[in-house]
N, C-alpha and C. Protein backbone atom coordinates (compact mmCIF):
# COMPACT_ATOMS: atom_id res chain seq x y z
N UNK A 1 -12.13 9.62 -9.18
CA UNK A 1 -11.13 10.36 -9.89
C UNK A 1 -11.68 11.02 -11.14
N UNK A 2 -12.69 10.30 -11.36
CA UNK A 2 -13.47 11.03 -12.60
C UNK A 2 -13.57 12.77 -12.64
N UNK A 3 -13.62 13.17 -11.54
CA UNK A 3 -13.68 14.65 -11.70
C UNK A 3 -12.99 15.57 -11.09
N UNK A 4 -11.72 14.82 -11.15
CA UNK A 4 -10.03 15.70 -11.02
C UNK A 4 -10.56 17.03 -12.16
N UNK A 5 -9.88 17.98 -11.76
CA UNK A 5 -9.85 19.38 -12.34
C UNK A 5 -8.56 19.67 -12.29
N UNK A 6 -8.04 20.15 -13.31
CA UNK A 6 -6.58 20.09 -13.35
C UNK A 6 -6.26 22.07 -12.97
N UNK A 7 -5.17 22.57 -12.67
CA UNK A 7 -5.09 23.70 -12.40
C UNK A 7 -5.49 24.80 -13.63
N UNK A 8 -5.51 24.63 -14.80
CA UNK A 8 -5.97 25.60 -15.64
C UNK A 8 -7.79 25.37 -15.61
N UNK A 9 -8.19 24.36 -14.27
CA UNK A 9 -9.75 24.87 -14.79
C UNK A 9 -10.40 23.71 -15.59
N UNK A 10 -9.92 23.39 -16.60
CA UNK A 10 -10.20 22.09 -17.24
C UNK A 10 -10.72 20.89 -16.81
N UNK A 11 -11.45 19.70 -16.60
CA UNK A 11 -11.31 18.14 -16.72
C UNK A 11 -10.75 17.81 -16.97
N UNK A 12 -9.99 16.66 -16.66
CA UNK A 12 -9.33 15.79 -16.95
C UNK A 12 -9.88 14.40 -18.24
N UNK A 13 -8.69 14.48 -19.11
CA UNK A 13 -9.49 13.47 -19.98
C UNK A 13 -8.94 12.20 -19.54
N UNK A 14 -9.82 11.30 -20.27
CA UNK A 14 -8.81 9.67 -19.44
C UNK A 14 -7.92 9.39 -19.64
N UNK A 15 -7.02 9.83 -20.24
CA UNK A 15 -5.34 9.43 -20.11
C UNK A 15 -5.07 9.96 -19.30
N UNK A 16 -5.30 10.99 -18.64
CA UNK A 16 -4.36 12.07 -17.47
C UNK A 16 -5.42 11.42 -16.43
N UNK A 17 -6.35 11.30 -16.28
CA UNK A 17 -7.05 10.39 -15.54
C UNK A 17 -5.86 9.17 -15.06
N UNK A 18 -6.49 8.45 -15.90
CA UNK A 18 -5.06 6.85 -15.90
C UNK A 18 -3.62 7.67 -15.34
N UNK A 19 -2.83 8.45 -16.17
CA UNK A 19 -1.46 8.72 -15.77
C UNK A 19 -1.70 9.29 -14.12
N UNK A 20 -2.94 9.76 -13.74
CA UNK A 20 -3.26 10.40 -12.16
C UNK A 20 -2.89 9.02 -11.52
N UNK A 21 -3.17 8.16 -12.22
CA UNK A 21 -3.97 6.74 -10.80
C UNK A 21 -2.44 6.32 -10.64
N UNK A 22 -1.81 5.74 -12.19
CA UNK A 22 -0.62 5.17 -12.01
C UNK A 22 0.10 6.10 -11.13
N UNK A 23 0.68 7.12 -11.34
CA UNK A 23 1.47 8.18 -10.46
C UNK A 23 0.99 7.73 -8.70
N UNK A 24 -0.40 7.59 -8.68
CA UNK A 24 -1.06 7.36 -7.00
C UNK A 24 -0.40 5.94 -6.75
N UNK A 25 -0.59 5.09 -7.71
CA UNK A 25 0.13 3.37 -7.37
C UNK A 25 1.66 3.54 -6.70
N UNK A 26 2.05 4.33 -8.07
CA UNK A 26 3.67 4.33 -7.78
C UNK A 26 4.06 4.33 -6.65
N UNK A 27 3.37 5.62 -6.14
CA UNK A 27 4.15 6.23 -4.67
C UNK A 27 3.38 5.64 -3.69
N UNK A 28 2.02 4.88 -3.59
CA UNK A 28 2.01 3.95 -2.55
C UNK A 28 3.00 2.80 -2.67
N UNK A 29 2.96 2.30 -3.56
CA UNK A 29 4.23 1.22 -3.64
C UNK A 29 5.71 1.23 -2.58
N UNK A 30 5.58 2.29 -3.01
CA UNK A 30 7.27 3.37 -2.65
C UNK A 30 7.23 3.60 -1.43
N UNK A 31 6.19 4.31 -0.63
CA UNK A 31 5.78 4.32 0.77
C UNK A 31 5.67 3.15 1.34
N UNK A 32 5.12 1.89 0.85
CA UNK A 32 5.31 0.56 1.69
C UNK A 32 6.65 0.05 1.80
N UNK A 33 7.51 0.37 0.66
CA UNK A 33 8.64 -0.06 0.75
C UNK A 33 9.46 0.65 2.01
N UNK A 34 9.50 1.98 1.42
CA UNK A 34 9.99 2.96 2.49
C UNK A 34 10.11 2.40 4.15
N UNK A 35 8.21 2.72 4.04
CA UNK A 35 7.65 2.42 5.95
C UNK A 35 8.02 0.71 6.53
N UNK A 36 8.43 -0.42 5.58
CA UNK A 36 8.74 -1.58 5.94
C UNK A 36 10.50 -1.48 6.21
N UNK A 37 11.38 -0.41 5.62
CA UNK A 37 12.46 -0.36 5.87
C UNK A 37 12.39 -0.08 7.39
N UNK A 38 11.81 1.49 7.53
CA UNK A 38 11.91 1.93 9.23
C UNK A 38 11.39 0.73 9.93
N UNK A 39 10.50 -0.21 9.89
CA UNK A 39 9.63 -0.83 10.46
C UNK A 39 10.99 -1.82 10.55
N UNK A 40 11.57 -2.80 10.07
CA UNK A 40 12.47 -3.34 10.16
C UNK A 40 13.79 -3.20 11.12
N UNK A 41 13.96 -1.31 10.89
CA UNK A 41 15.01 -0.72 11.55
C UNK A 41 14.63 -0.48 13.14
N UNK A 42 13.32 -0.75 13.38
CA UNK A 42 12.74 -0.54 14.66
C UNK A 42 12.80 -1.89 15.20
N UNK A 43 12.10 -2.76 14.44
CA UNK A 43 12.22 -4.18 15.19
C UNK A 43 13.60 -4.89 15.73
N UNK A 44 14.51 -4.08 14.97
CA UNK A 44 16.24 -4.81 15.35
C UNK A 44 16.63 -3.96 16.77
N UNK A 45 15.64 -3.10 17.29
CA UNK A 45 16.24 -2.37 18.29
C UNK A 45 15.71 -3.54 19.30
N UNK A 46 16.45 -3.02 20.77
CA UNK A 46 16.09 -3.40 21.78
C UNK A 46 14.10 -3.18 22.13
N UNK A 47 13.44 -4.13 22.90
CA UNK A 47 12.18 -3.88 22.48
C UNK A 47 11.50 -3.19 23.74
N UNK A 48 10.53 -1.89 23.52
CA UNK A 48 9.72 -1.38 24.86
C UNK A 48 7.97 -1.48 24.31
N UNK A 49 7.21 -1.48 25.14
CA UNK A 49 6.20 -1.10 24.74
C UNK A 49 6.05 0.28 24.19
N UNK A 50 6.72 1.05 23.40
CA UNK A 50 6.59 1.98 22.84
C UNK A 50 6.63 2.05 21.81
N UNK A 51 7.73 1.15 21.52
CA UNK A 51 8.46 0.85 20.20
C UNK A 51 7.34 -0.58 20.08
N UNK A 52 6.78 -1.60 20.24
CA UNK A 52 6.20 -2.45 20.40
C UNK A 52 4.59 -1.72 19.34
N UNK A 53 4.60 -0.37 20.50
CA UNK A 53 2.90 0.00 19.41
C UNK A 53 3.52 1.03 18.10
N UNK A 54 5.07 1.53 18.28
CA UNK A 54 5.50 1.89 16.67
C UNK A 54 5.52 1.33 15.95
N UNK A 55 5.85 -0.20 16.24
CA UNK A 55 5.50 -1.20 15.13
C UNK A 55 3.85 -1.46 14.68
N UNK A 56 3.22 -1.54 15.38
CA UNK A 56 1.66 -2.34 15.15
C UNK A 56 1.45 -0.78 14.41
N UNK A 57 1.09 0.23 14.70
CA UNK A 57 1.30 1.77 13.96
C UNK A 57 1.72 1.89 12.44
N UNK A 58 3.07 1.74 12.17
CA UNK A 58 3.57 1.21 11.24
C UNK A 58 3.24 -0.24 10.21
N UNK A 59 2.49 -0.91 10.74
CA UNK A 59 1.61 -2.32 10.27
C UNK A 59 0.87 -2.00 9.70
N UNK A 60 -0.13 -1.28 10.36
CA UNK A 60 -1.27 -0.97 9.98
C UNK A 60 -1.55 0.47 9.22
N UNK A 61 -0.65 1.26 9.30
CA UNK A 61 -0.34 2.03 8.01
C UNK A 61 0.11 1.62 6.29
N UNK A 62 1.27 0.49 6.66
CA UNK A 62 1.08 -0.15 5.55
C UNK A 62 0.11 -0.57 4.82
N UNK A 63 -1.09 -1.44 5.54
CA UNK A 63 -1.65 -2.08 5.53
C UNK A 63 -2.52 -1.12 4.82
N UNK A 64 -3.11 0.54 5.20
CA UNK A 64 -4.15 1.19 4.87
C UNK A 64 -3.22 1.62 3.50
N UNK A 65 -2.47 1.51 3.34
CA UNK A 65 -1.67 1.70 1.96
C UNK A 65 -2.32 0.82 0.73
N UNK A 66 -2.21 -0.09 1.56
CA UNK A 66 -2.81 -1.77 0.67
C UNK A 66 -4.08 -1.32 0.44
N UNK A 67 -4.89 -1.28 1.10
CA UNK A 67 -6.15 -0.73 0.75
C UNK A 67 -6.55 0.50 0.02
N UNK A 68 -5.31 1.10 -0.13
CA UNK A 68 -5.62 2.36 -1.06
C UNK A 68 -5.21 1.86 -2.29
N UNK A 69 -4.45 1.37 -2.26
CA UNK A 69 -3.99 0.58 -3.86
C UNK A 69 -5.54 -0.36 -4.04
N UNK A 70 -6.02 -0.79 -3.36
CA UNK A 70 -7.21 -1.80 -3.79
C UNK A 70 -8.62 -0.57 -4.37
N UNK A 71 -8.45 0.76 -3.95
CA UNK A 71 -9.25 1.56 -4.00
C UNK A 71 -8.88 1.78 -5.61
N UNK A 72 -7.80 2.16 -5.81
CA UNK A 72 -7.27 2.40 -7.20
C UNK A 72 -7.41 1.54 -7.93
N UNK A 73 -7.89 0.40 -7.57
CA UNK A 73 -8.63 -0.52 -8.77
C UNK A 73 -7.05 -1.35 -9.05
N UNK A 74 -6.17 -1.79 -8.28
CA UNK A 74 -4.72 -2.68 -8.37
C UNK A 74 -5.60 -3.96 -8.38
N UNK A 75 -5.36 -4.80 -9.39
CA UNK A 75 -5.62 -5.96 -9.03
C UNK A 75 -4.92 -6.74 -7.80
N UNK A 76 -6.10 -7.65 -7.11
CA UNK A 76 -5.78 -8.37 -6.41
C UNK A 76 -4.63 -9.30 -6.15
N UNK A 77 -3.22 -9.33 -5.48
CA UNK A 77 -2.22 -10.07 -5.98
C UNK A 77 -1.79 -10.98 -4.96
N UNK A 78 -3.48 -11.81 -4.38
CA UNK A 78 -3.48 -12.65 -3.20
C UNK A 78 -4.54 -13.45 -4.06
N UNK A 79 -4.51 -14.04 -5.28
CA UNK A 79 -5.89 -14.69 -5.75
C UNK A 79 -6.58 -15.58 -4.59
N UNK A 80 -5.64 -16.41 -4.40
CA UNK A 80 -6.50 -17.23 -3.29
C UNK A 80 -6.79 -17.00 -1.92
N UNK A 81 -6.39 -16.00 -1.49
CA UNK A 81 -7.21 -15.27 0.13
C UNK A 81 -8.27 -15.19 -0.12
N UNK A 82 -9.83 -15.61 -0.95
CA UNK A 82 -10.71 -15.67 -0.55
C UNK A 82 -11.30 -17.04 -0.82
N UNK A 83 -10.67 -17.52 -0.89
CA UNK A 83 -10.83 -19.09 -1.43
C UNK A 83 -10.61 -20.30 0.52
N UNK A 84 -11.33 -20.07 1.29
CA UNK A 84 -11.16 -20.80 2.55
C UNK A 84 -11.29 -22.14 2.66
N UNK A 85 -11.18 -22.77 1.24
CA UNK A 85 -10.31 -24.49 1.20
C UNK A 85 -8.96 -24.16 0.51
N UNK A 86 -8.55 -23.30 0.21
CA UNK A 86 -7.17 -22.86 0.06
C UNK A 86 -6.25 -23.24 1.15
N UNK A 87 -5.32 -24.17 1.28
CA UNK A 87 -4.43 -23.78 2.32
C UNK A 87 -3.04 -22.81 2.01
N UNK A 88 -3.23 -21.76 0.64
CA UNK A 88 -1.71 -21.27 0.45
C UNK A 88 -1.89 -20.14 1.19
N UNK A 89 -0.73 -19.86 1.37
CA UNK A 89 -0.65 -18.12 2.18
C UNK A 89 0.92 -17.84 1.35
N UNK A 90 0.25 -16.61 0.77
CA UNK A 90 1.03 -16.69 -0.57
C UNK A 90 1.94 -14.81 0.36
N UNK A 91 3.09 -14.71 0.10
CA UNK A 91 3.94 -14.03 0.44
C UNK A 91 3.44 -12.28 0.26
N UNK A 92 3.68 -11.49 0.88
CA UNK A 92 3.56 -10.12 0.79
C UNK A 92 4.12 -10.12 -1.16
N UNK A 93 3.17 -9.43 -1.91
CA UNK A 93 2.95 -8.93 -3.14
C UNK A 93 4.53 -7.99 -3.12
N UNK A 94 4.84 -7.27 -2.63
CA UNK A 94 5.94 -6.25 -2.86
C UNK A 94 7.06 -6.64 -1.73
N UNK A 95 7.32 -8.05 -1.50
CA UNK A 95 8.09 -8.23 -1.22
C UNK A 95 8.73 -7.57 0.23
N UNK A 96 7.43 -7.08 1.14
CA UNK A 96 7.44 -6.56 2.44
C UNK A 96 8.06 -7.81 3.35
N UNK A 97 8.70 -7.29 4.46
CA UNK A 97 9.25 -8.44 5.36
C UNK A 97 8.20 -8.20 6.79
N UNK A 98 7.57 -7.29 7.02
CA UNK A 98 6.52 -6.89 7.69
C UNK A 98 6.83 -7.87 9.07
């Protein structure tokens, strides 16, 4: 992100830098929420293998969401998923029903 160019031509200094990233968090946030609503609204239907790979589709879009927030430097909000004498399995971070 370091070398965002803003439309007059300019660099970006690090506050508009920072206000870039937060603005990028936000609306992944917002999109997981969003895509776990449809994803929900799909699973209550009757089930086909169609709708079966709209879901796994929808999973794993979320999921590349998650990883874009991890790109943006979001802290980690699974501390112990890398800890394998851990037995917690600690709940979706944003409250996804996935």
């Amino acid at each position: 992100m370091k070398d965002k160019i803003q439309p007059a031509g300019r660099p970006l200094n690090e506050g508009e830098i920072e206000q870039l990233r937060i603005q990028e968090v936000c609306a992944n946030k917002q999109y997981r929420k969003d895509l776990d609503v449809i994803l929900q609204e799909i699973k209550a239907c009757p089930g086909s293998r169609e709708r079966s790979l709209a879901i796994t589709k929808l999973q794993e879009c979320i999921m590349w969401l998650g990883m874009d927030l991890k790109r943006l430097n979001e802290p980690n909000p699974y501390p112990e998923s890398y800890n394998p004498k851990s037995s917690v399995i600690e709940p979706t971070s944003d409250d996804l029903k996935l």
